[in-house]
PDB file of N, CA and C in Angstrom:
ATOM      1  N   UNK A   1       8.316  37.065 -75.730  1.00  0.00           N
ATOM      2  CA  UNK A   1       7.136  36.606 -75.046  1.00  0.00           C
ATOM      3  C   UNK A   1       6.414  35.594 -75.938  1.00  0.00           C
ATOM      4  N   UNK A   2       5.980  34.220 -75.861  1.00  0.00           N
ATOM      5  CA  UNK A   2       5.900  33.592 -76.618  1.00  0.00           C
ATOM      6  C   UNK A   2       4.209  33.237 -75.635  1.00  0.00           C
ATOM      7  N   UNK A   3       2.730  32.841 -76.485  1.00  0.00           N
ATOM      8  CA  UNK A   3       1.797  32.769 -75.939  1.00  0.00           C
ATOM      9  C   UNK A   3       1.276  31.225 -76.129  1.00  0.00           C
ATOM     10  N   UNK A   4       0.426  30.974 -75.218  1.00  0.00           N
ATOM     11  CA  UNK A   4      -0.195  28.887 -75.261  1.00  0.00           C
ATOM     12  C   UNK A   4      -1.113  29.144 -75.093  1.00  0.00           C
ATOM     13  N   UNK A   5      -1.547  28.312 -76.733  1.00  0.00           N
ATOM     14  CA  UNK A   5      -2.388  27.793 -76.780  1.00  0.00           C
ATOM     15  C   UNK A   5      -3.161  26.807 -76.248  1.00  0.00           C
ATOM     16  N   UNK A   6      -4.126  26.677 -75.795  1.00  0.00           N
ATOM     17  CA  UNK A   6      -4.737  25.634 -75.150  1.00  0.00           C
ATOM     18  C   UNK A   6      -4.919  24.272 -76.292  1.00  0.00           C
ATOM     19  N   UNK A   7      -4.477  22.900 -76.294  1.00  0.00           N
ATOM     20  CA  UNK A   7      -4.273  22.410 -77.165  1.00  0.00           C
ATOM     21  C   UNK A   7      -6.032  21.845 -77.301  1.00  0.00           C
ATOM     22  N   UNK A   8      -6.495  22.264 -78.684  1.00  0.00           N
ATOM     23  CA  UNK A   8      -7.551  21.465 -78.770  1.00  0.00           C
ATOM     24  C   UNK A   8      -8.109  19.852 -79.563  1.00  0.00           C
ATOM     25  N   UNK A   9      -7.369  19.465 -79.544  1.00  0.00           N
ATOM     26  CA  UNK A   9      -7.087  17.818 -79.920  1.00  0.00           C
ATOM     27  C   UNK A   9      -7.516  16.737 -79.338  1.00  0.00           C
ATOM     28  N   UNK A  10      -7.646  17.244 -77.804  1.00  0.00           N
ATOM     29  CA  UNK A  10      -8.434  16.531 -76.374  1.00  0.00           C
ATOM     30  C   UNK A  10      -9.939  16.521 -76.763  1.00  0.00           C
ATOM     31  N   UNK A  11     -10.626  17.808 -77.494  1.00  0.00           N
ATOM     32  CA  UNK A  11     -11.684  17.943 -77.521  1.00  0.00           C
ATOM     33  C   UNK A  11     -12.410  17.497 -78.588  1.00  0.00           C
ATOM     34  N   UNK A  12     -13.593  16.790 -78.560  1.00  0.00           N
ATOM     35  CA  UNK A  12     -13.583  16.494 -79.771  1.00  0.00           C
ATOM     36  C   UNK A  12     -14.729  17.841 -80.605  1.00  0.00           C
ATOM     37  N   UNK A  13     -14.894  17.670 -82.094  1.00  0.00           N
ATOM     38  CA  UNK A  13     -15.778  18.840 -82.338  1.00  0.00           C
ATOM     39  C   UNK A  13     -16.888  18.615 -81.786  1.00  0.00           C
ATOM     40  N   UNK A  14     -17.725  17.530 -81.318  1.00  0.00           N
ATOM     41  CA  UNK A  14     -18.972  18.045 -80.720  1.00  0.00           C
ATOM     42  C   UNK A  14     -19.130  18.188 -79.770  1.00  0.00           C
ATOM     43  N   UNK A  15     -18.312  17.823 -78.686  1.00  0.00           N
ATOM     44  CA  UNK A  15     -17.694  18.601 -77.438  1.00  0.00           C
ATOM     45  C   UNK A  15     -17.343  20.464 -77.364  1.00  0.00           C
ATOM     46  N   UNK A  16     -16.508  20.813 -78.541  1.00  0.00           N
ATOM     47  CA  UNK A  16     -16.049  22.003 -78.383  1.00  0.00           C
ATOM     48  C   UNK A  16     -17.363  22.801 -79.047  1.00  0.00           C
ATOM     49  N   UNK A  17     -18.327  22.091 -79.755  1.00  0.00           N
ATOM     50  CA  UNK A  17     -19.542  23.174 -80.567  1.00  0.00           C
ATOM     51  C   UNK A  17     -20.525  23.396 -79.275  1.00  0.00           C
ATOM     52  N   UNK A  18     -20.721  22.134 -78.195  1.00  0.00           N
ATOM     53  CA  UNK A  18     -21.776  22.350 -77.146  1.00  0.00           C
ATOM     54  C   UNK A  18     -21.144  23.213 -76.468  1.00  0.00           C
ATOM     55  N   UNK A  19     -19.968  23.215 -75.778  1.00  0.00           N
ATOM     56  CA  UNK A  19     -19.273  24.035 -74.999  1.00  0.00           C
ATOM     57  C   UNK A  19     -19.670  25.457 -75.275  1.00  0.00           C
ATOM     58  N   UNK A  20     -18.837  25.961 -76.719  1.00  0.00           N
ATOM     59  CA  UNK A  20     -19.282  26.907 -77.368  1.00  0.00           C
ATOM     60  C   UNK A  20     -20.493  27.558 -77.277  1.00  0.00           C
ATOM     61  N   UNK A  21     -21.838  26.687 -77.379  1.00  0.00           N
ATOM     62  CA  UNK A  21     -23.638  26.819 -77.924  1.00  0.00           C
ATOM     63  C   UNK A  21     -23.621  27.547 -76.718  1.00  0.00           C
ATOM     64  N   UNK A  22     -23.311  26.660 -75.440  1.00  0.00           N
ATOM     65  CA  UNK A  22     -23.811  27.034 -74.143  1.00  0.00           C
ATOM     66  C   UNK A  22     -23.380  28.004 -73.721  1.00  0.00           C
ATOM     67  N   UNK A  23     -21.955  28.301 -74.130  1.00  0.00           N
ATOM     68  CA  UNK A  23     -21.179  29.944 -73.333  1.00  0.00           C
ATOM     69  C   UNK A  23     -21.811  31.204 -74.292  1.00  0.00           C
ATOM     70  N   UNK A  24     -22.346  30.569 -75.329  1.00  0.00           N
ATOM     71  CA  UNK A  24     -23.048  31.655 -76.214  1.00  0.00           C
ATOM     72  C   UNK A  24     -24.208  32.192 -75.762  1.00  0.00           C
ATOM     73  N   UNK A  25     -25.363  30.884 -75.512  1.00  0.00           N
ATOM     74  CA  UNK A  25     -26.266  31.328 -75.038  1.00  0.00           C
ATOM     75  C   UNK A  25     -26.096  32.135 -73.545  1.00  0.00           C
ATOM     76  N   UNK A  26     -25.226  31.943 -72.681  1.00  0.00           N
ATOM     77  CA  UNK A  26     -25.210  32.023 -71.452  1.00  0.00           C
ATOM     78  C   UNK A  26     -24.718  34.297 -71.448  1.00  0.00           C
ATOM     79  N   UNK A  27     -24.016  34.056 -72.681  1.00  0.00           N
ATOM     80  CA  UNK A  27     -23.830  35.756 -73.272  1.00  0.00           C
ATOM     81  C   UNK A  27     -24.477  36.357 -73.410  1.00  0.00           C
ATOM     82  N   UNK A  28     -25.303  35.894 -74.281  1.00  0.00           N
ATOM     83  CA  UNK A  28     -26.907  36.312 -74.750  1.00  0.00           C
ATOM     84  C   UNK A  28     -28.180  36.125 -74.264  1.00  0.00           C
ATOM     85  N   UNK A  29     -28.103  35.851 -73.335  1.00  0.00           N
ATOM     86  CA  UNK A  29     -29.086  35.932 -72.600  1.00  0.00           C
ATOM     87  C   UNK A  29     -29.888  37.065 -72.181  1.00  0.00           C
ATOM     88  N   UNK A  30     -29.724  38.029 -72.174  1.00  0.00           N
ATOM     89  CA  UNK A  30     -30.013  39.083 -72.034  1.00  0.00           C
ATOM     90  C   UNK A  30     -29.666  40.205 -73.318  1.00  0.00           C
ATOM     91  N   UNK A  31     -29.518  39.681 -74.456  1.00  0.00           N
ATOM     92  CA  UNK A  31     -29.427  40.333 -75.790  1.00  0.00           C
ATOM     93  C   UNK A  31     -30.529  39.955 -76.455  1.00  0.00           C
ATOM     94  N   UNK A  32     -31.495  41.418 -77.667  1.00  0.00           N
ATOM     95  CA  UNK A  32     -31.981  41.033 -78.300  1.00  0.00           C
ATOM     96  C   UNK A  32     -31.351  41.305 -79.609  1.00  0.00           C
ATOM     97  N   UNK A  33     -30.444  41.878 -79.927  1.00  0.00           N
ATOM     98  CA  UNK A  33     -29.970  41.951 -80.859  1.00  0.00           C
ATOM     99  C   UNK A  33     -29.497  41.506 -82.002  1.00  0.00           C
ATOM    100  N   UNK A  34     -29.806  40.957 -82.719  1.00  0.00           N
ATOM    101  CA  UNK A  34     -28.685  39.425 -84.101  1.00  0.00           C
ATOM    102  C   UNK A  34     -27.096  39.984 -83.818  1.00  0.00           C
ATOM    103  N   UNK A  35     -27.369  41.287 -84.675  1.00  0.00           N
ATOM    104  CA  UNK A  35     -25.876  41.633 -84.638  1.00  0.00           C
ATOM    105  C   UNK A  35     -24.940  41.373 -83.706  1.00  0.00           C
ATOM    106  N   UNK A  36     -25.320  41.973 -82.059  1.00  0.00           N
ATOM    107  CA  UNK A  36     -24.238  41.409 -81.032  1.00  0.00           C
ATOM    108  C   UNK A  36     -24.658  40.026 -80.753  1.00  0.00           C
ATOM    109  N   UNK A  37     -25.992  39.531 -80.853  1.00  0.00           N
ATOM    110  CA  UNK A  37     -25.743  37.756 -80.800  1.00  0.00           C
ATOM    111  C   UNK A  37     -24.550  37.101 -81.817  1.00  0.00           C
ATOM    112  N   UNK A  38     -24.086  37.631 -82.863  1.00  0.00           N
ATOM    113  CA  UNK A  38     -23.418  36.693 -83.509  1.00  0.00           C
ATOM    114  C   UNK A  38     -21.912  37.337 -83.521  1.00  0.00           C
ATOM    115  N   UNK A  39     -21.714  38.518 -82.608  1.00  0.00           N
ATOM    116  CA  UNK A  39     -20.255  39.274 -82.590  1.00  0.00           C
ATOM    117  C   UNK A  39     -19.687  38.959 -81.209  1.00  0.00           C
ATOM    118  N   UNK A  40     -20.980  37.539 -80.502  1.00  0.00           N
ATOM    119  CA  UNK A  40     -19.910  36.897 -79.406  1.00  0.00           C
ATOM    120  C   UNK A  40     -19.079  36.342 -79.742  1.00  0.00           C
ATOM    121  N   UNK A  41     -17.821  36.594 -78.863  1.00  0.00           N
ATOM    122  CA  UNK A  41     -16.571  35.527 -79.012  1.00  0.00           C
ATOM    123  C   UNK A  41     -17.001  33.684 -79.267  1.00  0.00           C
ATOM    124  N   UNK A  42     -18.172  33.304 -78.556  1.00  0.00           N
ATOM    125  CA  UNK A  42     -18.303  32.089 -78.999  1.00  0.00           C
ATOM    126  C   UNK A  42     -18.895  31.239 -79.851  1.00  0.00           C
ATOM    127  N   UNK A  43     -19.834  32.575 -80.258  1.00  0.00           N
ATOM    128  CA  UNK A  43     -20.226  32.407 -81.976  1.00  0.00           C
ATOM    129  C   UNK A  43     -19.118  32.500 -83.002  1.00  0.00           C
ATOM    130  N   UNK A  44     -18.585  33.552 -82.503  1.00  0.00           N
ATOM    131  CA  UNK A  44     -17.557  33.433 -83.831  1.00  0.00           C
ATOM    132  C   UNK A  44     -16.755  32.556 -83.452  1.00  0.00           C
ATOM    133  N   UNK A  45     -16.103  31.396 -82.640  1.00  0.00           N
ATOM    134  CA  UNK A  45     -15.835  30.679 -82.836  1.00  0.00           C
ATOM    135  C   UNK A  45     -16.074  29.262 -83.582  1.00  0.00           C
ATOM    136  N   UNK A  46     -17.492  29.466 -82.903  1.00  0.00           N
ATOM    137  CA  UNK A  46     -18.255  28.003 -84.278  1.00  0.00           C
ATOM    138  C   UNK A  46     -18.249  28.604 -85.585  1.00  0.00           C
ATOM    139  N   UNK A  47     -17.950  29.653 -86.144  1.00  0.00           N
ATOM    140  CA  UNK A  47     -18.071  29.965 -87.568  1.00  0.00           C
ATOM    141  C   UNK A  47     -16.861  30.103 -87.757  1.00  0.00           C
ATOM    142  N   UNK A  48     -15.828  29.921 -86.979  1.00  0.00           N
ATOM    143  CA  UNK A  48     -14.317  29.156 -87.530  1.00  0.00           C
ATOM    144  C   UNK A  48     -14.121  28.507 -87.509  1.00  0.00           C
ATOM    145  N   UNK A  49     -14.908  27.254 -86.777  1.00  0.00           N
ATOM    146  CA  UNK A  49     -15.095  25.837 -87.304  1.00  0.00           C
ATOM    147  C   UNK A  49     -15.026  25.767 -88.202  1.00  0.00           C
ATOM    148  N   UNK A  50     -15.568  26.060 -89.130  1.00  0.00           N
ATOM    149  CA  UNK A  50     -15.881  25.920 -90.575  1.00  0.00           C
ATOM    150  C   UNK A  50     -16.886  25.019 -91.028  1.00  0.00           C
ATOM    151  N   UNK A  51     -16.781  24.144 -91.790  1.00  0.00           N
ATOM    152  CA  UNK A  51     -17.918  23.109 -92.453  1.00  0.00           C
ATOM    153  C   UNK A  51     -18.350  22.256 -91.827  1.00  0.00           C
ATOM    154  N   UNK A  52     -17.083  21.717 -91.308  1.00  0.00           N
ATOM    155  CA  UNK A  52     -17.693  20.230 -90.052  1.00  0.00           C
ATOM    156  C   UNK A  52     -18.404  20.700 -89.218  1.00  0.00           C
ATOM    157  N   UNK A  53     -18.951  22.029 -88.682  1.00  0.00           N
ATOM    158  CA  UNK A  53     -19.544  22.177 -87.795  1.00  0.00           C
ATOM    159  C   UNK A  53     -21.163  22.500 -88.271  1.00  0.00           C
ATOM    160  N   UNK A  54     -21.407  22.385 -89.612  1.00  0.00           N
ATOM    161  CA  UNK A  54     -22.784  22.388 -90.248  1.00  0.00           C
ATOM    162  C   UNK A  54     -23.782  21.595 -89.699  1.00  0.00           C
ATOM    163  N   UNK A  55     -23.333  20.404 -89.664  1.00  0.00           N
ATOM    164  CA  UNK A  55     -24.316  19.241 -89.821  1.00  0.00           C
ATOM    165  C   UNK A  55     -24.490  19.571 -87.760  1.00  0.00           C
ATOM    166  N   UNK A  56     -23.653  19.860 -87.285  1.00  0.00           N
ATOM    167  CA  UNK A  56     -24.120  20.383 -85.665  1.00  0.00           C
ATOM    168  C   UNK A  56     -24.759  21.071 -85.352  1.00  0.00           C
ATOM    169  N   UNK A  57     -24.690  22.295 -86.190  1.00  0.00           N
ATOM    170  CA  UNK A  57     -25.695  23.558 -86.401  1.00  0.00           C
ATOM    171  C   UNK A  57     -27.264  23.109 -86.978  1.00  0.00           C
ATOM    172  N   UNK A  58     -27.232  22.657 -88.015  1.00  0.00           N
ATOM    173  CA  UNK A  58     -28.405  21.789 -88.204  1.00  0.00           C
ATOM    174  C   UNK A  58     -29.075  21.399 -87.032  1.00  0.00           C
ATOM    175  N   UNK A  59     -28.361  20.039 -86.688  1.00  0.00           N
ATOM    176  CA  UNK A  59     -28.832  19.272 -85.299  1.00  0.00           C
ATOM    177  C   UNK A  59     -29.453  20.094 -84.379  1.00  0.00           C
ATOM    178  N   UNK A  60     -28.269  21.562 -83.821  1.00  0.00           N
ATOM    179  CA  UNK A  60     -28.864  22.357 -83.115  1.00  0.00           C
ATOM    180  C   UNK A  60     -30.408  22.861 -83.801  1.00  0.00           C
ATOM    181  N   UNK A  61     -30.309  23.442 -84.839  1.00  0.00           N
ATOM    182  CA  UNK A  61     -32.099  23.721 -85.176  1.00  0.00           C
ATOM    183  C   UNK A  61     -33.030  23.161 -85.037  1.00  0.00           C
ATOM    184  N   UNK A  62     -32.540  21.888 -85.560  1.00  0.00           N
ATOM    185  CA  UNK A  62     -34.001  20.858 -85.373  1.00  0.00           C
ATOM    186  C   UNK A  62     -34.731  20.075 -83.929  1.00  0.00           C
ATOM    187  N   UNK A  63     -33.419  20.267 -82.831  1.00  0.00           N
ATOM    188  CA  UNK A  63     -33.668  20.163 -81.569  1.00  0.00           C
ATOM    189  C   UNK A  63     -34.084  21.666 -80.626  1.00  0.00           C
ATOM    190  N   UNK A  64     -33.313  22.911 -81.243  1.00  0.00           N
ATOM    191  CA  UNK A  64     -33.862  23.655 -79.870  1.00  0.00           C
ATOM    192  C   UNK A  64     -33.481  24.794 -81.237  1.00  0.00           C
ATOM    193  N   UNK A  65     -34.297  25.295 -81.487  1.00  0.00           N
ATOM    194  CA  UNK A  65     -34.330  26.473 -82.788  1.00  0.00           C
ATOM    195  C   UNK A  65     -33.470  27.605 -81.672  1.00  0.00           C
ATOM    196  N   UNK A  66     -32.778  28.481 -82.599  1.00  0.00           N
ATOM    197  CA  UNK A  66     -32.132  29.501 -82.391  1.00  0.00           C
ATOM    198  C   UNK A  66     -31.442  30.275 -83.603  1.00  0.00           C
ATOM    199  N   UNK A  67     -30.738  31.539 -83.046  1.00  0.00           N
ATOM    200  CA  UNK A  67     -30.385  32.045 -83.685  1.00  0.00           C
ATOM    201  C   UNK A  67     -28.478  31.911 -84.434  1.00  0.00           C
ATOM    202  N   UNK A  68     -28.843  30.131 -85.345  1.00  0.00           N
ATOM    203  CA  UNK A  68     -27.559  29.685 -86.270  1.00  0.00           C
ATOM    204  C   UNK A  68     -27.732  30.195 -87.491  1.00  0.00           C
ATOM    205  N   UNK A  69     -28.271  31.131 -87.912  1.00  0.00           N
ATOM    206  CA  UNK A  69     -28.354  31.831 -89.244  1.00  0.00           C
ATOM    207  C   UNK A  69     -27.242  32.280 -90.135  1.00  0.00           C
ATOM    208  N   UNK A  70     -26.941  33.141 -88.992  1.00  0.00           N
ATOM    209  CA  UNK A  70     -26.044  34.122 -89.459  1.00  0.00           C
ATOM    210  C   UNK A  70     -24.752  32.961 -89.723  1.00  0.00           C
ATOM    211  N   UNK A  71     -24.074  32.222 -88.623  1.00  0.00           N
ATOM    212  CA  UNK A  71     -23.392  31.239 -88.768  1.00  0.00           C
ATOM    213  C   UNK A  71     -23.575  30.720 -90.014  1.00  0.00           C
ATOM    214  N   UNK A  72     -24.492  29.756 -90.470  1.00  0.00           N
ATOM    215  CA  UNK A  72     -24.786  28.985 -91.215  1.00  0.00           C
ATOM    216  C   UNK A  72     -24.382  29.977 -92.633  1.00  0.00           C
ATOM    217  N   UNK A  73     -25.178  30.809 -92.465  1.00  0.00           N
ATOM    218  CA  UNK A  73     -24.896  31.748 -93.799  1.00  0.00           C
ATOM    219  C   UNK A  73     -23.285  31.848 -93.863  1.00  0.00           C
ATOM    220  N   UNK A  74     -22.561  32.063 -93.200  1.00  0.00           N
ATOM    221  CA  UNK A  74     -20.769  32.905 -92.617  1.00  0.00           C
ATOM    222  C   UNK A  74     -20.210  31.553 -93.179  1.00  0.00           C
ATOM    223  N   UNK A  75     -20.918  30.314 -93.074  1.00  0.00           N
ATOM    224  CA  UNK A  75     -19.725  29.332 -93.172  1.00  0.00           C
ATOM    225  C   UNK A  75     -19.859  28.262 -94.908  1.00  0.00           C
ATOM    226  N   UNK A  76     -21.189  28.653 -95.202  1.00  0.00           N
ATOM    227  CA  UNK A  76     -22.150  27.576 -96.598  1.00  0.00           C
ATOM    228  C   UNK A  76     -22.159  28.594 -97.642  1.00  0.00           C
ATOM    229  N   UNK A  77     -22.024  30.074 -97.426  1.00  0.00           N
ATOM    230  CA  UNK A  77     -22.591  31.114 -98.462  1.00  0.00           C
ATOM    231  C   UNK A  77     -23.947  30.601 -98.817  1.00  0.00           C
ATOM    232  N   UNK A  78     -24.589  30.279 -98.283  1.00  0.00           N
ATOM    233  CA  UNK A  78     -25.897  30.195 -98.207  1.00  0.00           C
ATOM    234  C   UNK A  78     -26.687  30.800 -97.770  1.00  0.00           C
ATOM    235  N   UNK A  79     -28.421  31.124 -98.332  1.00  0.00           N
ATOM    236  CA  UNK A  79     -29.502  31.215 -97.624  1.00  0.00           C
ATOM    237  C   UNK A  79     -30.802  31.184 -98.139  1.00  0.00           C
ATOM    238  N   UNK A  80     -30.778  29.601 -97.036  1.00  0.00           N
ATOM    239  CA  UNK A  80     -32.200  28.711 -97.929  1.00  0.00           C
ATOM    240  C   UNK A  80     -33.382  29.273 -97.413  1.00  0.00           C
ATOM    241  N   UNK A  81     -33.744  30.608 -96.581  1.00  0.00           N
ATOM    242  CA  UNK A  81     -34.665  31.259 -95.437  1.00  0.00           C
ATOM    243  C   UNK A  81     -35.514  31.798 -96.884  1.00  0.00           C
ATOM    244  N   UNK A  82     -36.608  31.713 -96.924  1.00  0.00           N
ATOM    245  CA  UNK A  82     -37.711  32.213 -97.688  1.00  0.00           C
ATOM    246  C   UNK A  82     -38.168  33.393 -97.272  1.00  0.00           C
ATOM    247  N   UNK A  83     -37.823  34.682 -98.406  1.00  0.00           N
ATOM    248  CA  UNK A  83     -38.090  35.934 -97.721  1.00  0.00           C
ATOM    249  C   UNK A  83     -39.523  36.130 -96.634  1.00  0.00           C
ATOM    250  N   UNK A  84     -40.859  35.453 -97.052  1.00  0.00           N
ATOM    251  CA  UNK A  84     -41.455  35.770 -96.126  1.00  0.00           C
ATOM    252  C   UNK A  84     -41.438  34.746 -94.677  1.00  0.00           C
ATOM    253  N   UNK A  85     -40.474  34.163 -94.142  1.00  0.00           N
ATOM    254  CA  UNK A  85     -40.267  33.727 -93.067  1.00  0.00           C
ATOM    255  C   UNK A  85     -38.719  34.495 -92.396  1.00  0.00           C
ATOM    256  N   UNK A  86     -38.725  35.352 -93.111  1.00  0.00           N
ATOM    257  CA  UNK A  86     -37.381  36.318 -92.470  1.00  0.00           C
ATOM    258  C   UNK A  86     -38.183  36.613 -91.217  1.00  0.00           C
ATOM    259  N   UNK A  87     -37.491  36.634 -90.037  1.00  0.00           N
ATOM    260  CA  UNK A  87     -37.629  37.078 -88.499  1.00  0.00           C
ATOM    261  C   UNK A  87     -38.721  35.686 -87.694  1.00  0.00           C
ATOM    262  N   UNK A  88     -39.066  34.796 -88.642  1.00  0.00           N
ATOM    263  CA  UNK A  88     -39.787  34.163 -87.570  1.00  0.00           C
ATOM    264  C   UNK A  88     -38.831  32.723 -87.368  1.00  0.00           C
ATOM    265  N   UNK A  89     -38.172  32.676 -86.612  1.00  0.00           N
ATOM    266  CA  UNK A  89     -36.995  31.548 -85.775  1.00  0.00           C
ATOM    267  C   UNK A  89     -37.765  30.434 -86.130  1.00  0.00           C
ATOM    268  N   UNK A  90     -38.521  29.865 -85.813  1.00  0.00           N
ATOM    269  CA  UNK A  90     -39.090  28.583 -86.518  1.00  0.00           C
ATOM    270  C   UNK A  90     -38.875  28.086 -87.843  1.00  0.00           C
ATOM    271  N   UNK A  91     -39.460  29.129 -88.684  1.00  0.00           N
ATOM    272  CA  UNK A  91     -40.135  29.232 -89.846  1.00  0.00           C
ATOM    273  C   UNK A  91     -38.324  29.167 -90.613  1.00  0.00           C
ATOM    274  N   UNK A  92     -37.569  29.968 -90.539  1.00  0.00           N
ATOM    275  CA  UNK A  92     -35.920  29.757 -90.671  1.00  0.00           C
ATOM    276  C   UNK A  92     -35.302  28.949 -90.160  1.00  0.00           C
ATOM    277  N   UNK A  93     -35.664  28.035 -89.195  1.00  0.00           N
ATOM    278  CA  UNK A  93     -34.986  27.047 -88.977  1.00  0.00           C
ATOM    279  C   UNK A  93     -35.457  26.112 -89.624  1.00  0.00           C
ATOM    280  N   UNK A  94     -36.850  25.443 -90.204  1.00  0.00           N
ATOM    281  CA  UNK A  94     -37.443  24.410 -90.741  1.00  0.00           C
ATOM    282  C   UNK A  94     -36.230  25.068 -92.461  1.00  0.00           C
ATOM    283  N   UNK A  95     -36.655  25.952 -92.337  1.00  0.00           N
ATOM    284  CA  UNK A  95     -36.232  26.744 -93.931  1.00  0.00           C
ATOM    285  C   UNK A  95     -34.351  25.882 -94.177  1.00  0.00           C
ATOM    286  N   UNK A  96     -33.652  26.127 -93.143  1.00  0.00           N
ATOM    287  CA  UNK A  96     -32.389  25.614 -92.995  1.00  0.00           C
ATOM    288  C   UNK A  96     -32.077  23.848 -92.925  1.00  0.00           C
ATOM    289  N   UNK A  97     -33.223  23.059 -91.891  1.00  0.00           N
ATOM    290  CA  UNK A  97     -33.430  21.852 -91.820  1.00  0.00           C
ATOM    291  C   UNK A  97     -33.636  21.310 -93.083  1.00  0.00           C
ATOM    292  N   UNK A  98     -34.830  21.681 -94.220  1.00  0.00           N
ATOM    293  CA  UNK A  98     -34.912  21.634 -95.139  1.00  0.00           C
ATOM    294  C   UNK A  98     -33.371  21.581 -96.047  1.00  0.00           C
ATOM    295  N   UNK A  99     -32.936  22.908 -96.394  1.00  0.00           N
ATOM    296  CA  UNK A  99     -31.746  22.513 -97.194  1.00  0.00           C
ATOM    297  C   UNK A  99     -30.665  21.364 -96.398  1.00  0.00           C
ATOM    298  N   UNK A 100     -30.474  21.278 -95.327  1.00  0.00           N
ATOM    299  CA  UNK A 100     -29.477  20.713 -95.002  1.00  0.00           C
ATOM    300  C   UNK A 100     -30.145  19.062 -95.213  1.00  0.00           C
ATOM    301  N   UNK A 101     -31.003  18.782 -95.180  1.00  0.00           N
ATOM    302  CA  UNK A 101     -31.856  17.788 -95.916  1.00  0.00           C
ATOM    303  C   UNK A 101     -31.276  17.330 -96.820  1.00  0.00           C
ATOM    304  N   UNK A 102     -31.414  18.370 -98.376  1.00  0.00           N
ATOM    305  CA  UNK A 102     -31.466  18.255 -99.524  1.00  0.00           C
ATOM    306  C   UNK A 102     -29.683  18.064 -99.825  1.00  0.00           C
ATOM    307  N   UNK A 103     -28.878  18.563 -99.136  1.00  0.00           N
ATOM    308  CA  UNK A 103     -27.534  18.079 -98.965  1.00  0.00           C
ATOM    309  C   UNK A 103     -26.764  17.186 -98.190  1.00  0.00           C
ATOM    310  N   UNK A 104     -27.676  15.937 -97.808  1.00  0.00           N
ATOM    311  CA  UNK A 104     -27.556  15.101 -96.806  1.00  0.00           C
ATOM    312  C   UNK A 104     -26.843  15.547 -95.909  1.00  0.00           C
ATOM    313  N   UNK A 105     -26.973  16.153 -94.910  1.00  0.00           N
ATOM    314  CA  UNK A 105     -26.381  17.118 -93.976  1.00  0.00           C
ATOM    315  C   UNK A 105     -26.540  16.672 -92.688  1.00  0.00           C
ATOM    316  N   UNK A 106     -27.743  16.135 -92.641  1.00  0.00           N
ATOM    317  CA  UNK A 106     -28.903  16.071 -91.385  1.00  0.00           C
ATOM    318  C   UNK A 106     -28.931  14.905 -90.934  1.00  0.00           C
ATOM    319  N   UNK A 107     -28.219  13.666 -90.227  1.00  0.00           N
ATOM    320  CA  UNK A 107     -28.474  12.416 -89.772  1.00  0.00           C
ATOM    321  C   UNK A 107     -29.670  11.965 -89.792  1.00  0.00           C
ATOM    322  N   UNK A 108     -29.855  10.974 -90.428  1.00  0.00           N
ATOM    323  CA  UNK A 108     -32.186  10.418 -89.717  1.00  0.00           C
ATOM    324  C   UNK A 108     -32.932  11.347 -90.724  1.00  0.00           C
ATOM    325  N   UNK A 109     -32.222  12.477 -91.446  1.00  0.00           N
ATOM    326  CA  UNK A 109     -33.329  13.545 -92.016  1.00  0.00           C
ATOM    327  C   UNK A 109     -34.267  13.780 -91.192  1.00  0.00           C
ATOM    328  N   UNK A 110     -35.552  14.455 -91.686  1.00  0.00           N
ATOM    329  CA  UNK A 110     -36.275  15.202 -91.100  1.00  0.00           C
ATOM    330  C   UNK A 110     -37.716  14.519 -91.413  1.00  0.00           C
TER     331      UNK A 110
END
């Protein structure tokens, strides 16, 4: 029994990260949880992206804040989040915008 892959070569990565964002959010929508927000199948797919998909994750923060933390952390071994802005989504996303800043990460900067 031999299985096919869907070839992804057609797609480009910022095609396959929106695709991804949106079937994520569309999961979670009705989750408050981090843990099962980031143990969707289409989260963990952007965190097998790997690196190239940073500077997207970024982008995503600085346009529509959410929960790319855990990602970001899974793929940089990073975490630029300042203990007292742990839990406030803003306050961790500026925290993330920031480093990805400081590692030219961020197109236009901030």
């Amino acid at each position: 029994m031999s299985v096919t892959i869907p070839s992804l070569k057609s797609e480009t990565l910022e095609k396959r990260f929106a695709r991804l964002a949106e079937a994520w959010r569309a999961e979670c929508l009705l989750t408050s949880s981090i843990q099962e927000m980031a143990m969707q199948p289409a989260y963990q797919q952007i965190i097998g992206m790997g690196p190239d998909v940073v500077p997207l994750l970024l982008k995503e923060l600085r346009e529509r804040p959410d929960h790319w933390f855990w990602a970001l952390r899974a793929i940089t071994g990073e975490n630029p989040v300042k203990p007292d802005h742990r839990g406030k989504v803003d306050r961790m996303a500026a925290d993330w915008i920031e480093w990805g800043n400081s590692h030219a990460l961020i197109a236009g900067g901030d």
